[in-house]
Protein backbone atom coordinates (compact mmCIF):
# COMPACT_ATOMS: atom_id res chain seq x y z
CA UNK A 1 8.34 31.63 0.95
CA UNK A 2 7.07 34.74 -1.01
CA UNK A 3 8.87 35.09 -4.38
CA UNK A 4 10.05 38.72 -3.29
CA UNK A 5 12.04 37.17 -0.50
CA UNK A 6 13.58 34.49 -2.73
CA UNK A 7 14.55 36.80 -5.39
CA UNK A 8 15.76 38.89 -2.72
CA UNK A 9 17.84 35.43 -1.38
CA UNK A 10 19.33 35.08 -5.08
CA UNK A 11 20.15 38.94 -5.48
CA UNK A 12 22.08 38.65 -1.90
CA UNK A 13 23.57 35.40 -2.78
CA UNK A 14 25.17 36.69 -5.92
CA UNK A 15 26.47 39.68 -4.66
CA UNK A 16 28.07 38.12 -1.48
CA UNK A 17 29.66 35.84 -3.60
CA UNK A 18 30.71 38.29 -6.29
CA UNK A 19 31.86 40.60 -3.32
CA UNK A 20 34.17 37.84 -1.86
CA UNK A 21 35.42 36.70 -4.95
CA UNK A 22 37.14 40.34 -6.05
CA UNK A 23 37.98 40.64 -1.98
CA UNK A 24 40.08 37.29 -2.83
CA UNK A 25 41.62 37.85 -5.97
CA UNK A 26 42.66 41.43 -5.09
CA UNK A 27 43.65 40.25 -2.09
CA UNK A 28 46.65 38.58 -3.71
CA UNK A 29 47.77 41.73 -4.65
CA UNK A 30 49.42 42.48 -1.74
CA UNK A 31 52.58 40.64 -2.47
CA UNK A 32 54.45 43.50 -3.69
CA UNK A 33 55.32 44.06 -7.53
CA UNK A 34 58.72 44.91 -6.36
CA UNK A 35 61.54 42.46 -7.74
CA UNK A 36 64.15 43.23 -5.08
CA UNK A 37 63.26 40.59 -2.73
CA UNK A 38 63.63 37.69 -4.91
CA UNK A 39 66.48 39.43 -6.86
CA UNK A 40 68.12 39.32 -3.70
CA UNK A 41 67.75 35.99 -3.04
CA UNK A 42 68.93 34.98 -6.45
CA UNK A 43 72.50 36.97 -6.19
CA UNK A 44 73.12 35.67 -2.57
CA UNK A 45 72.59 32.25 -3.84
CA UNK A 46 74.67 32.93 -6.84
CA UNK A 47 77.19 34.40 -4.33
CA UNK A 48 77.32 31.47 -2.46
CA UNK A 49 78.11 29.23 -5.63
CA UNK A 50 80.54 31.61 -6.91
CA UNK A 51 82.58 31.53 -3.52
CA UNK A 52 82.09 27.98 -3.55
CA UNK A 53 84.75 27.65 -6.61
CA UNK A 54 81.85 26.61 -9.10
CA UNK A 55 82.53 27.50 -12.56
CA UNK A 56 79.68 30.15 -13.28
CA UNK A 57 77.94 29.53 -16.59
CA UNK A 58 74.68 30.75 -18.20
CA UNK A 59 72.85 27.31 -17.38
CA UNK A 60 73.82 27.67 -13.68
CA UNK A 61 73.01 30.85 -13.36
CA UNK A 62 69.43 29.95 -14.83
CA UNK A 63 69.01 27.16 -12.74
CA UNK A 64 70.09 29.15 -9.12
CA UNK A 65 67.02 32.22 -10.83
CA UNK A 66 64.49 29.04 -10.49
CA UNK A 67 65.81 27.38 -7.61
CA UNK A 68 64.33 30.82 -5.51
CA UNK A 69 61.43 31.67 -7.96
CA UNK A 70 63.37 34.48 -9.69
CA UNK A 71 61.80 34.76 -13.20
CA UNK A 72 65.07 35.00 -15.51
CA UNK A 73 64.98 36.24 -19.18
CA UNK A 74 68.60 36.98 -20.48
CA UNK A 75 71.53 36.97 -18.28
CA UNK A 76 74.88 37.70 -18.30
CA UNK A 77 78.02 37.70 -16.10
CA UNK A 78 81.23 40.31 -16.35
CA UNK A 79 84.31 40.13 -14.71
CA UNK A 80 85.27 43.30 -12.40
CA UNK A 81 87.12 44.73 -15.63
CA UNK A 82 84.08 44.30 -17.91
CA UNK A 83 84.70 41.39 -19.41
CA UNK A 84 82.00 39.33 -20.38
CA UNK A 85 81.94 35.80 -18.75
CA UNK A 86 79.32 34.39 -20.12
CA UNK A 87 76.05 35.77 -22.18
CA UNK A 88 72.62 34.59 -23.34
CA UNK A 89 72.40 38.49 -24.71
CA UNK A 90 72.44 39.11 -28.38
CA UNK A 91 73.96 42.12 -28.30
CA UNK A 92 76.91 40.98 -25.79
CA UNK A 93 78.54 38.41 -27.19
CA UNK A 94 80.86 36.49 -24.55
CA UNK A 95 84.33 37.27 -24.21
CA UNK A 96 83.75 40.76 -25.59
CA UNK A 97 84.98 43.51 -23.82
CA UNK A 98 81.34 45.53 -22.26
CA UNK A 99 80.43 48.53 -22.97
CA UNK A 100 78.52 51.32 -21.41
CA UNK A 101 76.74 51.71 -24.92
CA UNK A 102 76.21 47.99 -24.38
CA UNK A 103 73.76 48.56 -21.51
CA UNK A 104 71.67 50.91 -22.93
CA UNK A 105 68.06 50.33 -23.55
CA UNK A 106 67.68 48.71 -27.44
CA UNK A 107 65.38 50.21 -29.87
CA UNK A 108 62.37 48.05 -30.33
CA UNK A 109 62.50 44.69 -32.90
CA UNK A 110 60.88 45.11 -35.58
CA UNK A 111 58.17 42.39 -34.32
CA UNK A 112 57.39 44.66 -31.64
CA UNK A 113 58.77 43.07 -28.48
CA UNK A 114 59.71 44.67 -25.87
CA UNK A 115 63.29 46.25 -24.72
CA UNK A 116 65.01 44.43 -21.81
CA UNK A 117 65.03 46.08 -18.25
CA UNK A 118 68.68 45.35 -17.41
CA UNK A 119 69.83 45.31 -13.71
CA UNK A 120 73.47 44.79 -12.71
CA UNK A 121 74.63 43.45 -9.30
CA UNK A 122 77.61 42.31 -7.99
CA UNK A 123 78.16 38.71 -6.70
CA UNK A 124 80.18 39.94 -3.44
CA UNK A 125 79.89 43.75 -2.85
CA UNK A 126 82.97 43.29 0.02
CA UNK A 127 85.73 41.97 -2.69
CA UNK A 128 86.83 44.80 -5.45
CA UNK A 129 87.85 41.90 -8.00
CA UNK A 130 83.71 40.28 -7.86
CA UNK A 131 82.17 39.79 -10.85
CA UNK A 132 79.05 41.32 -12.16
CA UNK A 133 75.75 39.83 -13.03
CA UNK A 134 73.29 41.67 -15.63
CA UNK A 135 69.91 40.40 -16.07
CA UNK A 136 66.76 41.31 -17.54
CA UNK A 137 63.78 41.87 -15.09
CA UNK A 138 61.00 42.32 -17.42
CA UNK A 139 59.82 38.77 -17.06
CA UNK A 140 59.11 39.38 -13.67
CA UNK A 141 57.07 42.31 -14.24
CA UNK A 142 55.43 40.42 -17.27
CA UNK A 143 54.61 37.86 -14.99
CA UNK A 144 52.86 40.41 -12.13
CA UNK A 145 50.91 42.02 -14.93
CA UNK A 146 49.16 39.28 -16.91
CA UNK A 147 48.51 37.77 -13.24
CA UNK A 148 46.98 41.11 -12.06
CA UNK A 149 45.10 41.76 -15.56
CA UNK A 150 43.67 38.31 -15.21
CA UNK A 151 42.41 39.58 -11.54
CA UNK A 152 41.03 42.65 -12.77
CA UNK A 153 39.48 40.65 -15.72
CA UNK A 154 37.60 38.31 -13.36
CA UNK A 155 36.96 40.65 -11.10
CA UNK A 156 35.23 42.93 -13.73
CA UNK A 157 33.64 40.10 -15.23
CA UNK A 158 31.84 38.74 -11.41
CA UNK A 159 30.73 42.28 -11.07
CA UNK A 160 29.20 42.75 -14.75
CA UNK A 161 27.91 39.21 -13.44
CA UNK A 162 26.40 40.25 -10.71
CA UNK A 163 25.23 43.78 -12.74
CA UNK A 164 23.10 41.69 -14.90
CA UNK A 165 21.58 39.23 -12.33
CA UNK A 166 20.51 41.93 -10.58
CA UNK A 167 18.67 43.68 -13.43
CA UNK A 168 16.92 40.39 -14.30
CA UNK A 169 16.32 39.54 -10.88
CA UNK A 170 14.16 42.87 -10.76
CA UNK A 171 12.48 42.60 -14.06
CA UNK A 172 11.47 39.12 -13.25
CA UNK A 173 10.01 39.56 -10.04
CA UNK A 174 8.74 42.83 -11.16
CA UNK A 175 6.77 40.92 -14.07
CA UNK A 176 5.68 38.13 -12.22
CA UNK A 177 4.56 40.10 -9.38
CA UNK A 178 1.79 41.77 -11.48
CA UNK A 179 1.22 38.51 -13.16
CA UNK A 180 0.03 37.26 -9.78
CA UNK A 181 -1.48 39.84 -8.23
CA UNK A 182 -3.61 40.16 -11.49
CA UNK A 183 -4.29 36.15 -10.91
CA UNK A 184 -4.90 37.12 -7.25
CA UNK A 185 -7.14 39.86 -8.01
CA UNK A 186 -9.50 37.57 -10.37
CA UNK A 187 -9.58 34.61 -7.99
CA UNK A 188 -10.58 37.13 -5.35
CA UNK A 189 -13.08 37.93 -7.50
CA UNK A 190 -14.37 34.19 -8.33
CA UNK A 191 -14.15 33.16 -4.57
CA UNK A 192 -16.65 35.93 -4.02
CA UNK A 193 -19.74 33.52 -5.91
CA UNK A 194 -18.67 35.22 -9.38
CA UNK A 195 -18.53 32.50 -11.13
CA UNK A 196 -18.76 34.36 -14.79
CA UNK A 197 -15.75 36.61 -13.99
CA UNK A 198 -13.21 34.83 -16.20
CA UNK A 199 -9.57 34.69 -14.81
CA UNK A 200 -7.17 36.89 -17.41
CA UNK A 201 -4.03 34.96 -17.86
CA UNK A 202 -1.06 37.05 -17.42
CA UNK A 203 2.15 37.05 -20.36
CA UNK A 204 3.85 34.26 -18.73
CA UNK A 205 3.49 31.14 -20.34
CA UNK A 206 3.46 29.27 -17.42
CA UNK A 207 0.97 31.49 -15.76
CA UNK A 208 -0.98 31.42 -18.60
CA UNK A 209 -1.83 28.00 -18.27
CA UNK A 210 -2.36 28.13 -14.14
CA UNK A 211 -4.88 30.83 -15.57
CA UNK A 212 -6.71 28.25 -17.90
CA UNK A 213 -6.69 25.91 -15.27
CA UNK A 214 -8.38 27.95 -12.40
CA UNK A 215 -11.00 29.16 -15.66
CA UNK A 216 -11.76 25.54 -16.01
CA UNK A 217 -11.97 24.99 -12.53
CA UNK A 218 -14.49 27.55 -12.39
CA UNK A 219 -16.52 26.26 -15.11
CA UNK A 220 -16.57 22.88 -13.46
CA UNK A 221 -17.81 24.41 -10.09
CA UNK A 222 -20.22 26.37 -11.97
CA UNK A 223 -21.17 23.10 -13.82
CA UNK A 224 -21.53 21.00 -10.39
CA UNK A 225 -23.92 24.12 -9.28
CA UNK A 226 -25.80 23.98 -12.04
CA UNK A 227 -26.44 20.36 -11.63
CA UNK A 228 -26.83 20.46 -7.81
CA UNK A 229 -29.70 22.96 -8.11
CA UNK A 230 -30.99 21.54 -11.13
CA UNK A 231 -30.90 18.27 -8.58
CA UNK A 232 -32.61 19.97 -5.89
CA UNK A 233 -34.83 21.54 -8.18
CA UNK A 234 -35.91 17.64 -8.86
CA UNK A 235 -35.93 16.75 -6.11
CA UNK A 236 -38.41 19.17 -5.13
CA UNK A 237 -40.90 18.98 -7.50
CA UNK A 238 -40.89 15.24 -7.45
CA UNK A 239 -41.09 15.13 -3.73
CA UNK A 240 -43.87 18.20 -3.87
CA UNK A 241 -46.32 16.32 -6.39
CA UNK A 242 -47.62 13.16 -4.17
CA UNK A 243 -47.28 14.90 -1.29
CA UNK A 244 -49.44 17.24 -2.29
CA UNK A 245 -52.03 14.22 -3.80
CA UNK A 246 -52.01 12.53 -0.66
CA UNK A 247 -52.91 15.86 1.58
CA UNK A 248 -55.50 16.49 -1.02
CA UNK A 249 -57.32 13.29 -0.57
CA UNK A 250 -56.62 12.93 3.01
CA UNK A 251 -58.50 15.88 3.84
CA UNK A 252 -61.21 14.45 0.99
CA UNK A 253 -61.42 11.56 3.24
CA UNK A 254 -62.10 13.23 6.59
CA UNK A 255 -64.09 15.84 5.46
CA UNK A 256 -66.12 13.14 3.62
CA UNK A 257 -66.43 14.11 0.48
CA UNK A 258 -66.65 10.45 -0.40
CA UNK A 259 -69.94 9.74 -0.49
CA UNK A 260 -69.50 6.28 -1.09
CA UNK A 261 -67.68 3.16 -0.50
CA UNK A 262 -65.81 2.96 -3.80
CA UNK A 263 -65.14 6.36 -4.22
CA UNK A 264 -63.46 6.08 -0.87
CA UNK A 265 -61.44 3.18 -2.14
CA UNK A 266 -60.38 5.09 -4.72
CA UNK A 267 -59.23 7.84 -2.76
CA UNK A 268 -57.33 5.20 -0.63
CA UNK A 269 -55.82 3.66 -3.55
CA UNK A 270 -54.53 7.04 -5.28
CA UNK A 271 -53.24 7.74 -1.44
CA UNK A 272 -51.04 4.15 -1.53
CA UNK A 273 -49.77 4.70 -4.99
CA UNK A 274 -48.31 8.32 -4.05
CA UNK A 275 -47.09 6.85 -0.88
CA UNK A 276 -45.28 3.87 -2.82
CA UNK A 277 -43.87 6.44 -5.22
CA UNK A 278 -42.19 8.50 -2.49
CA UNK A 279 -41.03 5.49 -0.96
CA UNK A 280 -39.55 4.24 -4.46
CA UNK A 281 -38.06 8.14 -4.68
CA UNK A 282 -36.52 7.85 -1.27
CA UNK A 283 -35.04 4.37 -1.87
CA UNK A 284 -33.43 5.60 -4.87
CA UNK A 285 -32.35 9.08 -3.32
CA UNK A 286 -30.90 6.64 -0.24
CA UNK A 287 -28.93 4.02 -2.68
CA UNK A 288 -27.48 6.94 -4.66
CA UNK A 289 -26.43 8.50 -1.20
CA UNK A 290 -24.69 5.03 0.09
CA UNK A 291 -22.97 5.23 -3.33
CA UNK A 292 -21.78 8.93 -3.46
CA UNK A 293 -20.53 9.11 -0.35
CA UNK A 294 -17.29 8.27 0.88
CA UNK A 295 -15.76 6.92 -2.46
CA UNK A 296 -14.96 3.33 -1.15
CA UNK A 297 -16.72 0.14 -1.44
CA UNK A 298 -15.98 -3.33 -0.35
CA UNK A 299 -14.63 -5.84 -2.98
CA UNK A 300 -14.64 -9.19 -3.65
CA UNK A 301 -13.55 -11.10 -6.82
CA UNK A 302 -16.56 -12.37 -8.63
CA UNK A 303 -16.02 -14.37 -12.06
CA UNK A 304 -18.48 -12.03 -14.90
CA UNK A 305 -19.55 -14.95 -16.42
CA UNK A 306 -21.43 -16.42 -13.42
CA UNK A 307 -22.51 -13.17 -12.73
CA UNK A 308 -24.47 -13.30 -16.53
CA UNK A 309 -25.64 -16.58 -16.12
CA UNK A 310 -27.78 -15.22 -13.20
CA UNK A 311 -28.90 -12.06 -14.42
CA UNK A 312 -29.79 -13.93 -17.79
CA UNK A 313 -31.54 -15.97 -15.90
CA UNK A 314 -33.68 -13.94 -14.00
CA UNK A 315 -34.22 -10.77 -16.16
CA UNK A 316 -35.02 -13.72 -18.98
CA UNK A 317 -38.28 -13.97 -16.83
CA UNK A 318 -39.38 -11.08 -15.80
CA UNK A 319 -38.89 -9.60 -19.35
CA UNK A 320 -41.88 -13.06 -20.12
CA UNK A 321 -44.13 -11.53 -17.55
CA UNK A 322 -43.97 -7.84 -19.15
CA UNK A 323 -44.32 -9.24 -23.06
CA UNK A 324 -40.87 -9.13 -24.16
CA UNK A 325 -37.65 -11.14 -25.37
CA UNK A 326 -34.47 -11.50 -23.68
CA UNK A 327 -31.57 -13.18 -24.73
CA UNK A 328 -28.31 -13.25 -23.65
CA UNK A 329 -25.20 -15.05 -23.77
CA UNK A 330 -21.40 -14.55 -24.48
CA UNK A 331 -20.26 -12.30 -27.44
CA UNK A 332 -22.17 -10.96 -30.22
CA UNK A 333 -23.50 -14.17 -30.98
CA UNK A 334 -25.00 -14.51 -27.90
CA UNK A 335 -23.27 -17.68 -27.30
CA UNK A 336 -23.66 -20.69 -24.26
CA UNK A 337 -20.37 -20.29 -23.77
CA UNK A 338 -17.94 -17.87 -24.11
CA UNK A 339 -15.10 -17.98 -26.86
CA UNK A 340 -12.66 -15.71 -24.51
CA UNK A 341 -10.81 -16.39 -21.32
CA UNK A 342 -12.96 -14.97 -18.31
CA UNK A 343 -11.28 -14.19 -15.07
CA UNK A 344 -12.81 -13.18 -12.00
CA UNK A 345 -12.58 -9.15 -11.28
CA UNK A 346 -12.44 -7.15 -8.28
CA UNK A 347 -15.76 -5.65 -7.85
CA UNK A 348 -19.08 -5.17 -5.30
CA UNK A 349 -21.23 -7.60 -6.49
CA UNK A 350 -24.78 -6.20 -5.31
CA UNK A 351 -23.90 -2.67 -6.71
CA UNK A 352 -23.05 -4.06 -10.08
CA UNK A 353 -25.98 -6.15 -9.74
CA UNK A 354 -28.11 -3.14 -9.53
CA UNK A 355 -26.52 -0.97 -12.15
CA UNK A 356 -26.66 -4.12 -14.52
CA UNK A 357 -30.89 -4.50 -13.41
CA UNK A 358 -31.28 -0.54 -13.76
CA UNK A 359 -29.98 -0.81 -18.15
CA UNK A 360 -32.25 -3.74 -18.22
CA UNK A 361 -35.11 -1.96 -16.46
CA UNK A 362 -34.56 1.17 -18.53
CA UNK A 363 -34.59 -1.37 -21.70
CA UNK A 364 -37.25 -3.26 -21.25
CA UNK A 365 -39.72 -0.29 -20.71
CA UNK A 366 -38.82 2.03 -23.98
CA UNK A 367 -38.67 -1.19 -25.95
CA UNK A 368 -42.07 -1.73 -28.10
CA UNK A 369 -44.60 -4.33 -27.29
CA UNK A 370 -43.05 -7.87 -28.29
CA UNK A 371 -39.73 -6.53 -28.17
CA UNK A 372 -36.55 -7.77 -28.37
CA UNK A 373 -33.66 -6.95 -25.25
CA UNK A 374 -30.01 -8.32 -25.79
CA UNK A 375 -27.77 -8.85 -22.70
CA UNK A 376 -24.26 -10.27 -23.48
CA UNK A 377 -20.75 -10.61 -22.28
CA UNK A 378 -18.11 -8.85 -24.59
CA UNK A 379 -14.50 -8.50 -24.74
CA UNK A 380 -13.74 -5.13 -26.36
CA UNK A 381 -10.17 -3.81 -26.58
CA UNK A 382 -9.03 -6.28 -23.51
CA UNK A 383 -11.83 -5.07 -21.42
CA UNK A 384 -14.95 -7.32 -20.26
CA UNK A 385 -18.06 -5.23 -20.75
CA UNK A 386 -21.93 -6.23 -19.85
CA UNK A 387 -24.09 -4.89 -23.25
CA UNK A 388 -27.75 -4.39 -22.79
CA UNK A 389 -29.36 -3.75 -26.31
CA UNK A 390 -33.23 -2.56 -27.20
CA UNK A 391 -35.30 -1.97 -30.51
CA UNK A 392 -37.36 0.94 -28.68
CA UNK A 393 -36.83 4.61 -29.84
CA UNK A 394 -33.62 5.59 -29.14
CA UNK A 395 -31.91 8.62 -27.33
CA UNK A 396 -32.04 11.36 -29.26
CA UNK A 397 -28.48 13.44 -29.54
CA UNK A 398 -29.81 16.07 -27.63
CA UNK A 399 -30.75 13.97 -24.62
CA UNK A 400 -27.56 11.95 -24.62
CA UNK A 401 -24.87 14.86 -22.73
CA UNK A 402 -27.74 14.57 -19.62
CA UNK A 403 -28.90 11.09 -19.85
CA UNK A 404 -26.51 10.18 -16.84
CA UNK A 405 -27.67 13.10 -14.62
CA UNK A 406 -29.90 12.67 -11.95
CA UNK A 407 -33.98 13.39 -12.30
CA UNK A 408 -33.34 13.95 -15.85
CA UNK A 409 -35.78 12.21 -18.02
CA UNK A 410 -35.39 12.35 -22.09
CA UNK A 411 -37.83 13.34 -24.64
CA UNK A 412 -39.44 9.75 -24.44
CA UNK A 413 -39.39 9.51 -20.79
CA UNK A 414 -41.01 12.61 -19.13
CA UNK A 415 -44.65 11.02 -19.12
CA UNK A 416 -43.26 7.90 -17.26
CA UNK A 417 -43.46 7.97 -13.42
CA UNK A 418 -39.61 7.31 -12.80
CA UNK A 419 -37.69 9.75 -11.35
CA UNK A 420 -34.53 9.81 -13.11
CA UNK A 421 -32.03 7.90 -10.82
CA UNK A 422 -31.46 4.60 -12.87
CA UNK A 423 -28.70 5.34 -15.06
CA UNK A 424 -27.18 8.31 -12.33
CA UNK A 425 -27.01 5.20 -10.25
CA UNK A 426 -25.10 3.41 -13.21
CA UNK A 427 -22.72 5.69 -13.73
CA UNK A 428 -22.31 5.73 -9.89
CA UNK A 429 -21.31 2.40 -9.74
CA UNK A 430 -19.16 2.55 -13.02
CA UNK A 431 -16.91 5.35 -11.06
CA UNK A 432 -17.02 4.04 -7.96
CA UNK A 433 -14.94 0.65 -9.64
CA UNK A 434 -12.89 2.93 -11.58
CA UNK A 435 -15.09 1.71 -14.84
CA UNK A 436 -16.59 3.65 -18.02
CA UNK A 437 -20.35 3.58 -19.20
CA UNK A 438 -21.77 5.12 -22.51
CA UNK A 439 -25.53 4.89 -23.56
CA UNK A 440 -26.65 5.51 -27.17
CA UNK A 441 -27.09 4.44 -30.69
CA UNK A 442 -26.68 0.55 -30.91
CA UNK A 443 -23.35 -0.80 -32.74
CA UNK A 444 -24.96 -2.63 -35.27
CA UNK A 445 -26.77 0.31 -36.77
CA UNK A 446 -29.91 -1.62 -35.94
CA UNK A 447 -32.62 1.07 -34.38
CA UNK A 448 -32.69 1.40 -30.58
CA UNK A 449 -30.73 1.88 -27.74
CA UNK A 450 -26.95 0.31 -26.76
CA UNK A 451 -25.58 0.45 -23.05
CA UNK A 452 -22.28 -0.62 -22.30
CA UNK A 453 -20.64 -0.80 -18.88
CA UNK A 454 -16.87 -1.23 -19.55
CA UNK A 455 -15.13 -3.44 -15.98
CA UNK A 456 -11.61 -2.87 -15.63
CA UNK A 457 -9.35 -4.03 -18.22
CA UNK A 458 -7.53 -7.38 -18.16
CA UNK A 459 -4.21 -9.18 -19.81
CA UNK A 460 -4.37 -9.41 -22.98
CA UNK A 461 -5.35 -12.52 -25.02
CA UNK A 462 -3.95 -13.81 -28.65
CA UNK A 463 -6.18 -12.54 -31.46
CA UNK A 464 -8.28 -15.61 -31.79
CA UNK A 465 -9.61 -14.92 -27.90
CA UNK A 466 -11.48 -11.94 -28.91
CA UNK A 467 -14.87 -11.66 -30.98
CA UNK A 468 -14.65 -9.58 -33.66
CA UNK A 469 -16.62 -6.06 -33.49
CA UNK A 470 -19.30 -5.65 -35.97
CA UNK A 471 -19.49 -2.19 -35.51
């Protein structure tokens, strides 16, 4: 529903209700401000008493005023001679003779109150010898008044009400009307491929910040551009290159320009190694794919600590054949076994497999000749997490934002022949379990390289369970 049309909903909403409410309280005013009605009920009851033989006093004649809803201030009753009977008046004392003089309208007390509004009827009009009764009807019309001032108060007070809602109503929708339509107008703008065109955030606070959330949505798109071309770009070139070798010395070969035997060898050699490259490109470009792609994996619980023992194991000899040192173990001691509880974690055990091979890999070829590579087993802030350590070069700062993209290769790398994917691939995997991995300067402050892939976090152990950070 557009905001116009619930603003509009509010607006009609108020005023229907203000509407009805002064149509009901003003509708009350038709009972008539007129006292004769219940005056006359109060002297026929009276009447009836009266013939009845029952000694009239002031307290019955009260109590007969609120037995029919007759408001009664001061009373009095006179005998057909002017006598007085009985009197709540000041001014006519009972058993005092009444005199015209005595009726007449008294000059305002000095506190300001108002003058009673005397009326005199008689008890049986059809009998000469009847008495009188005199009686003050201002509390009646006191009582009409403050009920129809309170009316006309609420009624006024709805309306100013429903004044002011409206006013806001219009500024409101007024302001955040152009708020939008300036929002509107700049995401037009952006969906168009503008992807410099920065959205202008409006006044509103809150539309301020849907502004600075659809700018960093468009940086992030314009990011994930960046990187996609950047990818293709890579891609590309990469793919390009041995392609381009092996046409070269294909058509060498059948136009026999090899004049020899070994030069053809050659040729057929250089021919193989391109062709195992673009196989090694497509594998990767395939298992990054497989792990891009729909988000889910299949599980299984596998215990971290077996899953060490037979990496250790394995990348302990392969690091042999290539000249270098591996060690591993549990903790930063590198110990047999581990001084932590280890429980088995929720995770696919060939992917982590790979991502685990793919820091070694990337380890053991910066690392110098004879070098040393750590693998170990941590428990850092009640989180397992696999440490692969190196004493080659480093990452410089500058390389470290990109290291994790794909076909990006650092400073130190971009003679090699890889193509880039081993630690996108890493970082694939880490997401894909919901898991963290950093790459950079090792812990120790010893030189070379420290990569940490951070599993999911577990229960926490008592302080003796966890190795102590040397960092």
């Amino acid at each position: 529903m557009k905001l116009r049309t619930q603003f509009s909903l509010l607006t009609a909403g108020v005023t229907i209700l203000s509407v009805l409410f002064i149509v009901f309280f003003f509708g009350i005013q038709r009972e008539p401000r007129d006292p004769r009605a219940p005056t006359r009920d109060f002297t026929t009851a009276l009447s009836e008493r009266w013939r009845s033989g029952e000694a009239m006093t002031t307290k019955t004649i009260k109590a007969t005023a609120e037995s029919v809803g007759m408001p009664l201030g001061e009373v009095a009753l006179l005998s057909h001679d002017g006598k007085v009977l009985a009197s709540t008046f000041m001014h006519i004392a009972e058993g005092s003779q009444i005199k015209l003089d005595d009726l007449a309208p008294q000059p305002r007390s000095p506190r300001g109150e108002p003058t009673p509004e005397l009326k005199i009827m008689s008890l049986d009009a059809s009998q000469s010898d009847s008495p009188f009764v005199v009686f003050d009807v201002r509390p009646f019309w006191s009582r009409q008044d403050i009920r129809n001032r309170n009316i006309l108060f609420i009624g006024t007070f709805a309306l100013l009400i429903f004044v002011v809602v409206t006013i806001f109503s219009v500024l409101i929708l007024r302001s955040i009307s152009k708020s939008i339509n300036m929002l509107e107008e700049d995401a037009a703008i952006v969906a168009t491929g503008d992807l410099d065109h920065e959205v202008r955030g409006p006044g509103n606070y809150e539309l301020q910040h849907l502004a600075k959330s659809i700018n960093l949505m468009r940086l992030t798109l314009k990011d994930m551009l960046a990187r996609r071309s950047k990818m293709l770009m890579g891609i590309s070139h990469d793919l390009k290159t041995p392609i381009a070798l092996i046409q070269g010395y294909a058509d060498a070969l059948q136009d026999n320009v090899a004049g020899d035997k070994e030069t053809t060898d050659k040729y057929v050699a250089i021919i193989q190694d391109k062709a195992k490259q673009l196989e090694d490109l497509t594998g990767d470009l395939i298992d990054f794919m497989k792990i891009g792609g729909d988000g889910t994996v299949s599980v299984e619980n596998v215990d971290p600590a077996e899953l060490l023992r037979s990496l250790g194991t394995r990348f302990q000899s392969d690091s042999q054949l290539l000249g270098r040192s591996l060690c591993w173990g549990f903790g930063e001691d590198y110990a047999e076994v581990p001084d932590f509880p280890i429980v088995s974690m929720p995770m696919n055990k060939a992917l982590v497999e790979r991502a685990i091979e793919n820091l070694v890999t990337n380890s053991l070829k910066y690392s110098s000749k004879e070098g040393h590579i750590g693998l170990r087993l941590l428990r850092i802030d009640n989180a397992y997490a696999f440490s692969v350590t190196d004493d080659g070069p480093g990452i410089p700062e500058s390389d470290e934002p990109y290291v994790f993209d794909a076909f990006y290769r650092g400073s130190h790398s971009r003679s090699d022949s890889g193509h880039g994917f081993g630690l996108t691939i890493v970082k694939a995997v880490a997401d894909l379990h919901g898991w963290t991995t950093s790459i950079g300067k090792r812990r120790d402050g010893k030189p070379g390289t420290e990569a940490l892939l951070r599993l999911g976090r577990v229960a926490p152990s008592s302080g003796s369970d966890q190795p102590k950070d040397r960092a």
